[in-house]
C-alpha atoms as a PDB file:
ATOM      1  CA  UNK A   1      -1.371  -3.496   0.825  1.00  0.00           C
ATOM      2  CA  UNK A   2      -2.579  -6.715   2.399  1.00  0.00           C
ATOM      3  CA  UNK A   3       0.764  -8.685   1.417  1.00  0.00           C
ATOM      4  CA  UNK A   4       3.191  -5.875   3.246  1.00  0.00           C
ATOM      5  CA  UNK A   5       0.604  -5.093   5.956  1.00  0.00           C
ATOM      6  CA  UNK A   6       0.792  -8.452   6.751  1.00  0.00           C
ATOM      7  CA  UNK A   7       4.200  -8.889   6.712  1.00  0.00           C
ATOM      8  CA  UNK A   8       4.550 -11.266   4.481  1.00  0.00           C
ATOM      9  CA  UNK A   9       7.186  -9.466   1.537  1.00  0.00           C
ATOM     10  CA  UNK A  10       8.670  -6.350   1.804  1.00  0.00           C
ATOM     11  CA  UNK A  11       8.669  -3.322  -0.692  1.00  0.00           C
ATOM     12  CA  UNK A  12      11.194  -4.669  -3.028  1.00  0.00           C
ATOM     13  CA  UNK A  13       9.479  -7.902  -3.286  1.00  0.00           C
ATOM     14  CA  UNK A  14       6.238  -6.634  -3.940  1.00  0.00           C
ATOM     15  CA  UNK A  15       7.891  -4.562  -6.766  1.00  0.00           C
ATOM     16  CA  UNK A  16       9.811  -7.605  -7.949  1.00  0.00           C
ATOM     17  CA  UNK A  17       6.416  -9.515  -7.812  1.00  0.00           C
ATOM     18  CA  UNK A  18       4.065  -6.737  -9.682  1.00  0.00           C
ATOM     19  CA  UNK A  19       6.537  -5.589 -11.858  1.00  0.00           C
ATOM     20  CA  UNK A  20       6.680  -1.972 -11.096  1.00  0.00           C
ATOM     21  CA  UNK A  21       9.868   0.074  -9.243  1.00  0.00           C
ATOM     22  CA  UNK A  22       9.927   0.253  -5.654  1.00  0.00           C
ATOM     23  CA  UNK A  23       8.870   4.024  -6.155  1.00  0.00           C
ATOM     24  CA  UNK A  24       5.301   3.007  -6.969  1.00  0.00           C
ATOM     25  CA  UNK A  25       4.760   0.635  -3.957  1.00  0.00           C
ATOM     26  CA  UNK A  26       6.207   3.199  -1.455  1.00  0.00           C
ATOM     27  CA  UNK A  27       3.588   6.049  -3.376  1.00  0.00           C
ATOM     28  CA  UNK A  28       0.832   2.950  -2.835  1.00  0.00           C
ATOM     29  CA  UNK A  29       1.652   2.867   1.096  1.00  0.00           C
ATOM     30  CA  UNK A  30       0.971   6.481   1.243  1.00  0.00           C
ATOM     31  CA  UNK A  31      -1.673   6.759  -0.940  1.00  0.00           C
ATOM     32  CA  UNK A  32      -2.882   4.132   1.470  1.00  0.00           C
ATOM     33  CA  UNK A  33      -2.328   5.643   4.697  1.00  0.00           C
ATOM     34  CA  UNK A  34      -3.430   9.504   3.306  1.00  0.00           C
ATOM     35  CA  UNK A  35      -7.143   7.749   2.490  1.00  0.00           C
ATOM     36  CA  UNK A  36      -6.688   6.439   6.391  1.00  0.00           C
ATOM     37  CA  UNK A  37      -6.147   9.608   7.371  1.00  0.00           C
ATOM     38  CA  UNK A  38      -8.770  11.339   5.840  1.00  0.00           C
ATOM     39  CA  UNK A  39     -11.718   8.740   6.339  1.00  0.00           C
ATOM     40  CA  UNK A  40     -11.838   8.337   2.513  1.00  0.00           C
ATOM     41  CA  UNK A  41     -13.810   4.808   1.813  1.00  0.00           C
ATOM     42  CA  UNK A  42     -14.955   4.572   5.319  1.00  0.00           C
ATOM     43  CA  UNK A  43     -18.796   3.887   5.358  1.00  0.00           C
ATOM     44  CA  UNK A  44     -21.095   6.363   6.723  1.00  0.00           C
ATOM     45  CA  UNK A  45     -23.688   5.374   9.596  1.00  0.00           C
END
Protein backbone atom coordinates (compact mmCIF):
# COMPACT_ATOMS: atom_id res chain seq x y z
CA UNK A 1 0.00 0.00 0.00
CA UNK A 2 2.98 2.19 0.79
CA UNK A 3 4.49 1.81 -2.90
CA UNK A 4 0.97 3.08 -4.68
CA UNK A 5 0.11 5.43 -1.79
CA UNK A 6 3.13 6.96 -2.46
CA UNK A 7 2.96 7.16 -5.89
CA UNK A 8 5.65 5.53 -6.80
CA UNK A 9 4.08 2.37 -9.33
CA UNK A 10 0.76 2.01 -10.26
CA UNK A 11 -1.62 -1.09 -9.96
CA UNK A 12 -0.28 -2.97 -12.85
CA UNK A 13 3.18 -2.58 -11.72
CA UNK A 14 2.68 -3.63 -8.37
CA UNK A 15 0.99 -6.77 -9.89
CA UNK A 16 3.82 -7.17 -12.36
CA UNK A 17 6.23 -6.76 -9.33
CA UNK A 18 4.37 -9.29 -6.71
CA UNK A 19 3.28 -11.56 -9.13
CA UNK A 20 -0.38 -11.61 -8.62
CA UNK A 21 -3.30 -10.13 -11.27
CA UNK A 22 -4.24 -6.67 -11.01
CA UNK A 23 -7.57 -8.03 -9.40
CA UNK A 24 -5.79 -8.75 -6.12
CA UNK A 25 -4.05 -5.31 -5.73
CA UNK A 26 -7.30 -3.38 -6.54
CA UNK A 27 -9.17 -5.99 -3.65
CA UNK A 28 -5.82 -4.90 -1.40
CA UNK A 29 -6.71 -1.02 -1.91
CA UNK A 30 -10.09 -1.70 -0.64
CA UNK A 31 -9.43 -4.00 1.83
CA UNK A 32 -7.20 -1.12 2.78
CA UNK A 33 -9.43 1.71 2.74
CA UNK A 34 -12.66 -0.54 4.35
CA UNK A 35 -10.14 -1.11 7.65
CA UNK A 36 -9.78 3.00 7.29
CA UNK A 37 -13.13 3.28 7.36
CA UNK A 38 -14.01 1.30 10.10
CA UNK A 39 -11.10 2.23 12.61
CA UNK A 40 -9.88 -1.41 12.36
CA UNK A 41 -5.99 -1.40 13.67
CA UNK A 42 -6.30 2.02 15.03
CA UNK A 43 -4.97 2.05 18.70
CA UNK A 44 -7.23 2.74 21.48
CA UNK A 45 -6.43 5.64 24.09
Amino acid sequence: MALLKGGEYSTAELADLFGVARSTVYRAVERERTRNVMGVGTPVS
